[in-house]
Protein backbone atom coordinates (compact mmCIF):
# COMPACT_ATOMS: atom_id res chain seq x y z
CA UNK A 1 97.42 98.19 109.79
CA UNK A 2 99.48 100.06 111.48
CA UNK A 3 99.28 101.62 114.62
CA UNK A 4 99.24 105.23 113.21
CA UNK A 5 96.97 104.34 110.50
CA UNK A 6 94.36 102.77 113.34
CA UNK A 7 94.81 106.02 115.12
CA UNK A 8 93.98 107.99 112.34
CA UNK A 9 91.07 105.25 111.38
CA UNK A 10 89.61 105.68 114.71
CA UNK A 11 89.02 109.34 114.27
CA UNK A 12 87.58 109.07 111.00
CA UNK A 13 85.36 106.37 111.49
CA UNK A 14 83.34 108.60 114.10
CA UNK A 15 82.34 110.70 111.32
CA UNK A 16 80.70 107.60 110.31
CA UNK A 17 80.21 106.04 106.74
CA UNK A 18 77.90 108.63 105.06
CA UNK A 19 80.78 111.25 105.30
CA UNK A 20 83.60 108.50 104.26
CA UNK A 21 81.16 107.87 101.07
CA UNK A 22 80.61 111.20 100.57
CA UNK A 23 84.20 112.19 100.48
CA UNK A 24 86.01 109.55 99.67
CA UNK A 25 84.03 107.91 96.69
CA UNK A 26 81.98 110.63 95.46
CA UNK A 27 84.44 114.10 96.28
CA UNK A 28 87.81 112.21 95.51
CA UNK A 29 87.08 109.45 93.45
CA UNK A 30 83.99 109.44 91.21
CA UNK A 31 83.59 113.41 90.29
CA UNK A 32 87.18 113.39 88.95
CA UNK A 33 87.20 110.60 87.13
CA UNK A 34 83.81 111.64 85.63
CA UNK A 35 85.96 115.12 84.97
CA UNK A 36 88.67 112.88 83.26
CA UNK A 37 85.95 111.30 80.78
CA UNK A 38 84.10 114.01 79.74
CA UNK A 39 87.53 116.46 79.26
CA UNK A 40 88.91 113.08 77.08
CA UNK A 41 85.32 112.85 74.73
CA UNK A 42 85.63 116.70 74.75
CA UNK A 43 89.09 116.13 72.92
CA UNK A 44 88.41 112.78 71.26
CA UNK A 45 84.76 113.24 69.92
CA UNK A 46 83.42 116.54 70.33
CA UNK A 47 79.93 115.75 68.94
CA UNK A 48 79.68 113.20 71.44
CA UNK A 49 80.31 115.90 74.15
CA UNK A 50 77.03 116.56 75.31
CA UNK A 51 75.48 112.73 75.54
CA UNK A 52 78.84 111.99 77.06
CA UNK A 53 77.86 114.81 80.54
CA UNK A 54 74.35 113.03 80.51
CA UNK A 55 76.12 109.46 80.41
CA UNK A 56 78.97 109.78 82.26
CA UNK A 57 77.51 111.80 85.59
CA UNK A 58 75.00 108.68 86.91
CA UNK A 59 78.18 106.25 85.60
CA UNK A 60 80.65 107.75 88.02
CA UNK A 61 78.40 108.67 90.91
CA UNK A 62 77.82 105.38 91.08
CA UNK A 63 81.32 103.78 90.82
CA UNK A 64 82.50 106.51 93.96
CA UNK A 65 79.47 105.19 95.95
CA UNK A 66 80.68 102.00 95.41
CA UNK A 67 84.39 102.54 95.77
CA UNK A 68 83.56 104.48 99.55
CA UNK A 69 81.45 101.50 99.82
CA UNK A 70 83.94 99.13 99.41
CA UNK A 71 87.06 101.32 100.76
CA UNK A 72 85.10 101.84 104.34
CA UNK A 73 84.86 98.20 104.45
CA UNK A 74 88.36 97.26 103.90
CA UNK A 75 89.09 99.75 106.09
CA UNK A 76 87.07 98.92 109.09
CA UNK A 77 88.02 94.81 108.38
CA UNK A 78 91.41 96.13 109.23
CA UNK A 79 90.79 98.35 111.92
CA UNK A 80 88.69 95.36 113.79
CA UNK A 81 91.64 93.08 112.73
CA UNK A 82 94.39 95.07 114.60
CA UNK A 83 91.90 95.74 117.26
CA UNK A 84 91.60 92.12 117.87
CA UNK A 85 95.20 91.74 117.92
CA UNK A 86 96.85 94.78 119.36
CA UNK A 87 94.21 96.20 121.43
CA UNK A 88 92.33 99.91 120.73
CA UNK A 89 95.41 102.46 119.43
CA UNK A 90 96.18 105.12 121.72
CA UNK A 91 96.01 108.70 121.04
């Protein structure tokens, strides 16, 4: 990590990990690709349209939880890492 990414870490970490779920996973990563599947079933299988919205929302919501889950994680493993090494980043 760099020191400008540690910086930037820093700041977003105080929002804490609720937020970083929130917007990260669910905003960024798990309503678009939910978007994605249901626009492809609209195109590939219309019939399946509808089962595909009631399928697809619980699917993805899930998968972005995880992903903040998972990218927080990573995140903060490297944050403590270059802490431990480098010190706290300046401002």
């Amino acid at each position: 990590m760099s020191e400008a990414h540690a910086i930037r870490w820093r700041t977003l970490r105080e929002a804490g990990m609720a937020s970083w779920i929130v917007k990260r996973g669910l905003l960024a990563y798990g309503i678009p690709m939910y978007l994605f599947f249901v626009i492809s079933a609209w195109f590939s299988n219309p019939e399946r349209f509808v089962p595909s919205l009631v399928y697809n929302i619980p699917s993805w919501l899930i998968a972005g939880a995880v992903f903040g889950v998972l990218t927080w994680h990573i995140s903060e493993w490297q944050y403590r890492r270059h802490v431990a090494k480098n010190g706290a980043p300046r401002p």
